[in-house]
C-alpha atoms as a PDB file:
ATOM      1  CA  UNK A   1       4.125 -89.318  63.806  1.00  0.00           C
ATOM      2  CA  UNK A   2       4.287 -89.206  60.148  1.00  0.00           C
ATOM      3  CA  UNK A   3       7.934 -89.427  58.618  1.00  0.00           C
ATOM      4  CA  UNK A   4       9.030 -85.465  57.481  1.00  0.00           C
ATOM      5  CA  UNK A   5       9.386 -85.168  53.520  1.00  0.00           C
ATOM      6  CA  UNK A   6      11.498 -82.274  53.779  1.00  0.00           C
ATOM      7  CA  UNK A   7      12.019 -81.301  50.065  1.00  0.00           C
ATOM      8  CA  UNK A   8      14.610 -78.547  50.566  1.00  0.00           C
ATOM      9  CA  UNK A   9      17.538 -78.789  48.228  1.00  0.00           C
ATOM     10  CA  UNK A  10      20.528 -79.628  49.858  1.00  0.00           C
ATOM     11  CA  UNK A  11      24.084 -77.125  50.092  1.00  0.00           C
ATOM     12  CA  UNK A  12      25.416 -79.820  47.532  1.00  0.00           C
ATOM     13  CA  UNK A  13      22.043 -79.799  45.045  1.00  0.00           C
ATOM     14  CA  UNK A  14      22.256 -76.142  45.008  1.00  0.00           C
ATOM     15  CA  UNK A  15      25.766 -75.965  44.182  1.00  0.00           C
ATOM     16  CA  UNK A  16      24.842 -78.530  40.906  1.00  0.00           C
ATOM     17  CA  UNK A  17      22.342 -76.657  40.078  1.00  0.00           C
ATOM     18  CA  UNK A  18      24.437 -73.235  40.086  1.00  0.00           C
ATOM     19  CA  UNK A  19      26.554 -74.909  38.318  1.00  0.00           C
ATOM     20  CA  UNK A  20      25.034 -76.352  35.794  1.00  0.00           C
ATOM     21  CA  UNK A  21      22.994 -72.849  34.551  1.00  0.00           C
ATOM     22  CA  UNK A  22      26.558 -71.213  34.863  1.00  0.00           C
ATOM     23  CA  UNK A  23      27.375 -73.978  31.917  1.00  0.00           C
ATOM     24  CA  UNK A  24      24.337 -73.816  30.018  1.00  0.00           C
ATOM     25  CA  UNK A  25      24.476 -69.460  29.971  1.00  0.00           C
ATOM     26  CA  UNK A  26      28.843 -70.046  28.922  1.00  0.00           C
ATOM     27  CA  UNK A  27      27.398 -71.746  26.246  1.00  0.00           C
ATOM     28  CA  UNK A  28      24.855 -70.072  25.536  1.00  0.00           C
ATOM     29  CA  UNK A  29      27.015 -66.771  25.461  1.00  0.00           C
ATOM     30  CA  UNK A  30      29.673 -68.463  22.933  1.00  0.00           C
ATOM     31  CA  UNK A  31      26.742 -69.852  20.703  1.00  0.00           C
ATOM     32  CA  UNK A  32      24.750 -66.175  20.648  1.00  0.00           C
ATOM     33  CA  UNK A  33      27.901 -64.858  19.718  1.00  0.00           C
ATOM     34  CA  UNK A  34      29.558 -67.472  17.108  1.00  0.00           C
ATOM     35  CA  UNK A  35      26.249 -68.005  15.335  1.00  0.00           C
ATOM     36  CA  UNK A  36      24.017 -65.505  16.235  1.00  0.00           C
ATOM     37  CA  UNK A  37      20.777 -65.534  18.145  1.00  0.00           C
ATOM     38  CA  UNK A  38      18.456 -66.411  15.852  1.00  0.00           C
ATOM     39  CA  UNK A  39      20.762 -69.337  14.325  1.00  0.00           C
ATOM     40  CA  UNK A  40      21.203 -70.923  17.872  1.00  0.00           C
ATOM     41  CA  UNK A  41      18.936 -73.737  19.306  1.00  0.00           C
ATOM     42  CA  UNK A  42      18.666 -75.360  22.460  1.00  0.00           C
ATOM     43  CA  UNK A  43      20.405 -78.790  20.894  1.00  0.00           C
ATOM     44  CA  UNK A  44      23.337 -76.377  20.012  1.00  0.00           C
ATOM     45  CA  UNK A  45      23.607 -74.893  23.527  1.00  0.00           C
ATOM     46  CA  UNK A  46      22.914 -78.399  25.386  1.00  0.00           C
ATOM     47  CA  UNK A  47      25.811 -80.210  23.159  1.00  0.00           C
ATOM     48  CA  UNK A  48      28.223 -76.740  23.634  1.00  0.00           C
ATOM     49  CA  UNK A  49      27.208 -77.216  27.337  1.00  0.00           C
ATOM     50  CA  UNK A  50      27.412 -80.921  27.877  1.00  0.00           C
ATOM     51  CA  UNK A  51      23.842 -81.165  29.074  1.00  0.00           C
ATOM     52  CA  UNK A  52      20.427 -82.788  27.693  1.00  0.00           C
ATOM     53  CA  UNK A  53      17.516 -80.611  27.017  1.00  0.00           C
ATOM     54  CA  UNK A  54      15.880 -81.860  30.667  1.00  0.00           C
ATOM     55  CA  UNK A  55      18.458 -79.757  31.973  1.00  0.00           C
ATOM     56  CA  UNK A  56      18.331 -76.584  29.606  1.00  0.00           C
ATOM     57  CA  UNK A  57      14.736 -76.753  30.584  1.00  0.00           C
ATOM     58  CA  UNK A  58      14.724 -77.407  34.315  1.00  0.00           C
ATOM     59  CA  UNK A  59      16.751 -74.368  34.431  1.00  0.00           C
ATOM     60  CA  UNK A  60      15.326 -72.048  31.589  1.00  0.00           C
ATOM     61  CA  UNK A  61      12.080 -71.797  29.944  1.00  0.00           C
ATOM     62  CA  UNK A  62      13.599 -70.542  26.846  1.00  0.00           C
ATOM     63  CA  UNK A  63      16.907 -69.536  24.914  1.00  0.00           C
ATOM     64  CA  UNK A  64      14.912 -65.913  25.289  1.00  0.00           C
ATOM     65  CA  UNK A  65      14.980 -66.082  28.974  1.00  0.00           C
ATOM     66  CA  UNK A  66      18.912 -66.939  28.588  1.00  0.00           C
ATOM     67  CA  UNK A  67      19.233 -64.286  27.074  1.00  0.00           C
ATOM     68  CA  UNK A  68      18.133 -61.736  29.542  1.00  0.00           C
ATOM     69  CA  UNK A  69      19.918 -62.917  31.856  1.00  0.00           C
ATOM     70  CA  UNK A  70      23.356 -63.045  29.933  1.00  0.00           C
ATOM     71  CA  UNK A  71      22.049 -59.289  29.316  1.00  0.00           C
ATOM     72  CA  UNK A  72      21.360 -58.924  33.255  1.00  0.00           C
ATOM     73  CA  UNK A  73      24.208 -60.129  34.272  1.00  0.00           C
ATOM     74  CA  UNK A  74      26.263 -58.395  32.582  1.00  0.00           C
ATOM     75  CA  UNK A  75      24.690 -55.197  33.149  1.00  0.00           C
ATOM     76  CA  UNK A  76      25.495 -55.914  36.926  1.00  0.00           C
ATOM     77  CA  UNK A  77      29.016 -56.506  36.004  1.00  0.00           C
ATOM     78  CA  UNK A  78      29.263 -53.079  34.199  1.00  0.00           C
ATOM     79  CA  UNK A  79      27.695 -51.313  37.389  1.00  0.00           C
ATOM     80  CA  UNK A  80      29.822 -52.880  39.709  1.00  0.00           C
ATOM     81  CA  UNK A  81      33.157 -52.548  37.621  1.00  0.00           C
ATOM     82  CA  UNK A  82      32.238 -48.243  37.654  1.00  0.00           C
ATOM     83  CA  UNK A  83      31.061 -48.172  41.624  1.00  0.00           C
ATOM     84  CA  UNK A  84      34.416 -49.692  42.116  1.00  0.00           C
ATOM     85  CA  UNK A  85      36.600 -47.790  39.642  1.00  0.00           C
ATOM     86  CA  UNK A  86      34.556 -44.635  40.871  1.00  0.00           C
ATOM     87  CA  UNK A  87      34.625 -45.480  44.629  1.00  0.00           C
ATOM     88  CA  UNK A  88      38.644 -46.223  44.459  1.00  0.00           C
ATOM     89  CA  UNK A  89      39.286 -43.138  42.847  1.00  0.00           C
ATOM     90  CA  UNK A  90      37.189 -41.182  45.374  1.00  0.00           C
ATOM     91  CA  UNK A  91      39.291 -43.303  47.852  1.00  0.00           C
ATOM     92  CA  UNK A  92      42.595 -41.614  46.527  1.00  0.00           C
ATOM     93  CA  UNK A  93      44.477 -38.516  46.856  1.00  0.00           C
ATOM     94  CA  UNK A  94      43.912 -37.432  43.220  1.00  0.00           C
ATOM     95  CA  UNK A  95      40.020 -36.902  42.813  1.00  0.00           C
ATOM     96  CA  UNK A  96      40.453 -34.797  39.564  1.00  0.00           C
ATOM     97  CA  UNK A  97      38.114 -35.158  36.368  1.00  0.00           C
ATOM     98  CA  UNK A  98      40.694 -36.866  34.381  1.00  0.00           C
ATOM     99  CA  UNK A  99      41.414 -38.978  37.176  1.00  0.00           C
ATOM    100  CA  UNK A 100      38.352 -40.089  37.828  1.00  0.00           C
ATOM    101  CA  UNK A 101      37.989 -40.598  33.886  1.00  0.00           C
ATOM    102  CA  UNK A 102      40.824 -42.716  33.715  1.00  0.00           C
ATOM    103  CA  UNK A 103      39.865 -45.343  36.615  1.00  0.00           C
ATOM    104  CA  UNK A 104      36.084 -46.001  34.574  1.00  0.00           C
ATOM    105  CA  UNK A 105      37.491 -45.617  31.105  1.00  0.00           C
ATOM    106  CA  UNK A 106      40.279 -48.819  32.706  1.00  0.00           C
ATOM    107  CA  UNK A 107      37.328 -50.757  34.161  1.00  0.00           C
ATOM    108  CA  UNK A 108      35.355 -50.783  30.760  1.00  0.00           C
ATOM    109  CA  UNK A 109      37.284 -52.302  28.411  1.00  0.00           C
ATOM    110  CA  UNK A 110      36.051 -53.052  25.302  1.00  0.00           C
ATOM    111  CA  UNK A 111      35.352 -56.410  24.430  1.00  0.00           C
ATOM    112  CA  UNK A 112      33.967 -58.095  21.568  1.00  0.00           C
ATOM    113  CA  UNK A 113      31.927 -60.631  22.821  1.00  0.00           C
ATOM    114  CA  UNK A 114      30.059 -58.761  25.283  1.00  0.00           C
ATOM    115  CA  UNK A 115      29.070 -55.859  22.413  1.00  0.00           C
ATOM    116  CA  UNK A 116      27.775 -58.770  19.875  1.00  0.00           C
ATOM    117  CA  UNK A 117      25.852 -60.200  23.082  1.00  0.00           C
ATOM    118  CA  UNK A 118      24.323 -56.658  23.613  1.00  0.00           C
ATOM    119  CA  UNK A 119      23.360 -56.368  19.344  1.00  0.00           C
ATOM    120  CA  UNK A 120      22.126 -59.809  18.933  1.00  0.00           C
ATOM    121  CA  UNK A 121      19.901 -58.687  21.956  1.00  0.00           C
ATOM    122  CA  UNK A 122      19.200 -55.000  20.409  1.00  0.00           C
ATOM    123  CA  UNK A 123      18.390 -56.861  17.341  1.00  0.00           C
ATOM    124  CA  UNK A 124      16.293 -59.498  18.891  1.00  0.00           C
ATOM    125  CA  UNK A 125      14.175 -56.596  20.292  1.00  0.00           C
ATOM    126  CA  UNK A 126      13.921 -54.487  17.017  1.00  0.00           C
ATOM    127  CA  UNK A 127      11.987 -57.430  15.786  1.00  0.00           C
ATOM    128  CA  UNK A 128       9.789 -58.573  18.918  1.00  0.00           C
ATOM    129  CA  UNK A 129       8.217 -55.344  20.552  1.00  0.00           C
ATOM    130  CA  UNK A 130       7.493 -57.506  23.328  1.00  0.00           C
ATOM    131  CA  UNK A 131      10.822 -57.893  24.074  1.00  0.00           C
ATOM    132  CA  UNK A 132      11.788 -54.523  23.383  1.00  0.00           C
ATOM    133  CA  UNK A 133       9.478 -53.150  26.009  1.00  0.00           C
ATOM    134  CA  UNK A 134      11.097 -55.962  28.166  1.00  0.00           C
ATOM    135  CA  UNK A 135      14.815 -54.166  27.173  1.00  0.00           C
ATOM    136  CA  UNK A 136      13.710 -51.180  27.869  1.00  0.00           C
ATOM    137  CA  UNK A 137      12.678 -51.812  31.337  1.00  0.00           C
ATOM    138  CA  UNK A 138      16.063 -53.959  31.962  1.00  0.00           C
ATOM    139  CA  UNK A 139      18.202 -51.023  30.505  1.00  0.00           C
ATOM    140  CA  UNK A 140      15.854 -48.465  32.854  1.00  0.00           C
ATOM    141  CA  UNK A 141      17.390 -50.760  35.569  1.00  0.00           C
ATOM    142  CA  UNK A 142      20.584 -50.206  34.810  1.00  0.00           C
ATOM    143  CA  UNK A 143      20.627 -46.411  34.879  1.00  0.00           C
ATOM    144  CA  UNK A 144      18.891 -46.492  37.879  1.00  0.00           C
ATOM    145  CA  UNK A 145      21.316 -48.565  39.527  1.00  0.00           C
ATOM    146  CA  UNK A 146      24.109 -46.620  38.178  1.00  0.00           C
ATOM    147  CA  UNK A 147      22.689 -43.270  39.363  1.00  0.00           C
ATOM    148  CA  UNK A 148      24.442 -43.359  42.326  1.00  0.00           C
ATOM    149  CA  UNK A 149      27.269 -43.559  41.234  1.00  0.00           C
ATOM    150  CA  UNK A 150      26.831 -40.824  38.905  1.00  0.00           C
ATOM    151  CA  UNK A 151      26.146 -38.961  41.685  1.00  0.00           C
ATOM    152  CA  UNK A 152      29.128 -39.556  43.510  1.00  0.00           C
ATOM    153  CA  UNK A 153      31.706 -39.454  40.713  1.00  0.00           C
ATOM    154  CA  UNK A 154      29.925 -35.776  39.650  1.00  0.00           C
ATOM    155  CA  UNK A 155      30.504 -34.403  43.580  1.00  0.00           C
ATOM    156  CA  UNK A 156      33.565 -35.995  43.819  1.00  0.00           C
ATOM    157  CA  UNK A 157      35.189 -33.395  40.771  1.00  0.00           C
ATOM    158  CA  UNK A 158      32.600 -30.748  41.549  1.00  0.00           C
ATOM    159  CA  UNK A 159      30.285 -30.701  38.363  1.00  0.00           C
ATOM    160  CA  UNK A 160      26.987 -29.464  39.461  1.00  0.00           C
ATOM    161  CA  UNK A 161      23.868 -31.406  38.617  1.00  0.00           C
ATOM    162  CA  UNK A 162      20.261 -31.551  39.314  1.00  0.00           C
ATOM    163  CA  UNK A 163      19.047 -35.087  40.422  1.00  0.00           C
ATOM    164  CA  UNK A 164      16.230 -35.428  37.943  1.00  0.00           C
ATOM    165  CA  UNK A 165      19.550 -34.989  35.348  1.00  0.00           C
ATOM    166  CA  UNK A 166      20.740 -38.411  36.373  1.00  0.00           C
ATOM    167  CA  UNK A 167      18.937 -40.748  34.320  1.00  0.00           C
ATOM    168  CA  UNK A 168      19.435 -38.699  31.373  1.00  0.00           C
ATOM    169  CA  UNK A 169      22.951 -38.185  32.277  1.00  0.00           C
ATOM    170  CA  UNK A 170      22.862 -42.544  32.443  1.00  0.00           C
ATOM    171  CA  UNK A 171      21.268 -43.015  29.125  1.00  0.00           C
ATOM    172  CA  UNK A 172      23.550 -40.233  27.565  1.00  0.00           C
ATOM    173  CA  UNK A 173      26.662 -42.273  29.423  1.00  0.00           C
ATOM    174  CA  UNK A 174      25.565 -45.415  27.674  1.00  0.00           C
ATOM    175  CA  UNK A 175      24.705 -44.504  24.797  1.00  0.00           C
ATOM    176  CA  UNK A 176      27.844 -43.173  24.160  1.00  0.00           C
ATOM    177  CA  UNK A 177      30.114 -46.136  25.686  1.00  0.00           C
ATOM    178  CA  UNK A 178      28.111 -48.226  22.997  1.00  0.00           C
ATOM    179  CA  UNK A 179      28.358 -45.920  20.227  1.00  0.00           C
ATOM    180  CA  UNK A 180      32.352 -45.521  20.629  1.00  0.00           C
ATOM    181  CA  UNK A 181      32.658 -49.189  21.723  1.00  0.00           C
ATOM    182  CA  UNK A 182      31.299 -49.947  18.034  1.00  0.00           C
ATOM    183  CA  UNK A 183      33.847 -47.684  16.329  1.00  0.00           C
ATOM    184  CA  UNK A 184      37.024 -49.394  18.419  1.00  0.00           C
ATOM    185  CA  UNK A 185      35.512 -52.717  17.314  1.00  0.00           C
ATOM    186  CA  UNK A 186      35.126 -51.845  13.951  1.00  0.00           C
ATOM    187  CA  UNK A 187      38.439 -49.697  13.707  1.00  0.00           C
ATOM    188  CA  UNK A 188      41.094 -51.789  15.661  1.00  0.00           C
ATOM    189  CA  UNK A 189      44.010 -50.365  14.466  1.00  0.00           C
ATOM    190  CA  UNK A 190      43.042 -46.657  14.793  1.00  0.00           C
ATOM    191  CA  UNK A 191      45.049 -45.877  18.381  1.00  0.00           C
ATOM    192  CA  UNK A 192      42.768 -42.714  18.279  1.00  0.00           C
ATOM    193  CA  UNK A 193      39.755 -43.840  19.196  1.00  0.00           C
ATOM    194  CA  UNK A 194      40.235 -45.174  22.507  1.00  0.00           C
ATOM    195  CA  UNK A 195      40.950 -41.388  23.760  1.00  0.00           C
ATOM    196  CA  UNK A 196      38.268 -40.389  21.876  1.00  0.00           C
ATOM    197  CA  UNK A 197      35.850 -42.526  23.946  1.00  0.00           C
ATOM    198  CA  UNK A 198      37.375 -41.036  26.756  1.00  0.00           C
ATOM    199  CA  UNK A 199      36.764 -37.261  25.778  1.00  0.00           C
ATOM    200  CA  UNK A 200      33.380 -38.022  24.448  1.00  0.00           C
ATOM    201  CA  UNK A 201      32.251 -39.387  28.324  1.00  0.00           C
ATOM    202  CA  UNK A 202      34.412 -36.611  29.483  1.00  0.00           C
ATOM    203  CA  UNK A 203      32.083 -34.246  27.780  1.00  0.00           C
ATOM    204  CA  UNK A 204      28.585 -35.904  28.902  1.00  0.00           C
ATOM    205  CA  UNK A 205      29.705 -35.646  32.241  1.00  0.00           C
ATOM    206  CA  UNK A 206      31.102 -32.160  32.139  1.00  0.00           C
ATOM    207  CA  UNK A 207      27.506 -30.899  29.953  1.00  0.00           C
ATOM    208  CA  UNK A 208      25.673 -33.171  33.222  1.00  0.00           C
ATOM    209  CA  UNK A 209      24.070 -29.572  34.268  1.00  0.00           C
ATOM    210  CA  UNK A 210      23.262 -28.562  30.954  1.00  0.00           C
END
């Protein structure tokens, strides 16, 4: 019987291998962000990450491909942080507006690295059609996946809605998290402005029927 040339990777392999994209994207991440997309190359991500470019490559096909899936990832980490601020505040005794305001306004905070992460990529696509048709579709995701919890957060306080509002409701949420995001960035030391986010979801949510 001929010997088996089982080519599965083994628990350890994988792990390595996890591990060594987790590098490559933390580097990746710092360079997008310190330099700029356009100004970072593959050398700069492999010597940030401690890796040759055999690595970078058997792992990624580009510094592109890196980049949507900094810009997927994150996305999931901004859908998970709401379904959990949402879901413990439906989980509570107080399942008011404001309350339920103040639980996803807390699980968003705003940080600077992830919003030059999401412009370098905005910008990236402005240029590249391609890739903006590519964004598009990953930010159609996104809404989609946080419909649901749209949905629950809007029955939870009692503002009627229509489903076929919910992806516009998404896209209104977003774009307005970005937009006030920007001005907190750009304005650090007005205290104003993080209420002001606040109100302005407040008010896309309430206007959800409209």
């Amino acid at each position: 019987m001929p010997a088996s040339h089982d080519r599965t990777p083994t628990p350890r392999v994988t792990r390595r291998r996890a591990e060594t994209r987790r590098r490559l994207l933390s580097a990746a991440s710092e360079m997008f962000v310190e330099n700029g997309f356009g100004r970072t190359t593959v050398e700069d991500v492999c010597e940030r990450a401690g890796y040759t470019r055999g690595a970078f490559y058997s792992n990624f096909g580009s510094l592109e491909e890196m980049l949507f899936t900094l810009y997927g990832d994150r996305s999931a980490a901004v859908v998970e942080a709401v379904a959990n601020a949402v879901g413990a505040a439906v989980d509570s005794d107080d399942r008011t507006l404001d309350a339920v305001m103040d639980a996803v306004v807390g699980a968003l905070p705003v940080s600077r690295d992830s919003h030059l992460l999401n412009l370098e990529f905005a910008i990236h696509a402005l240029r590249h059609p391609d890739v903006a048709a590519a964004l598009a579709e990953q930010r159609r995701q996104l809404r989609e996946a946080l419909v649901p919890v749209l949905r629950l957060g809007l029955q939870t306080v009692g503002i009627p809605f229509t489903d076929g509002s919910l992806d516009d409701l998404g896209r209104a949420v977003l774009a307005t998290q970005e937009g006030m995001y920007l001005q907190e960035l750009l304005e650090p030391l007005d205290r104003h402005l993080p209420s002001l986010r606040r109100q302005a979801l407040t008010a896309v949510l309430v206007n959800a029927q409209a």
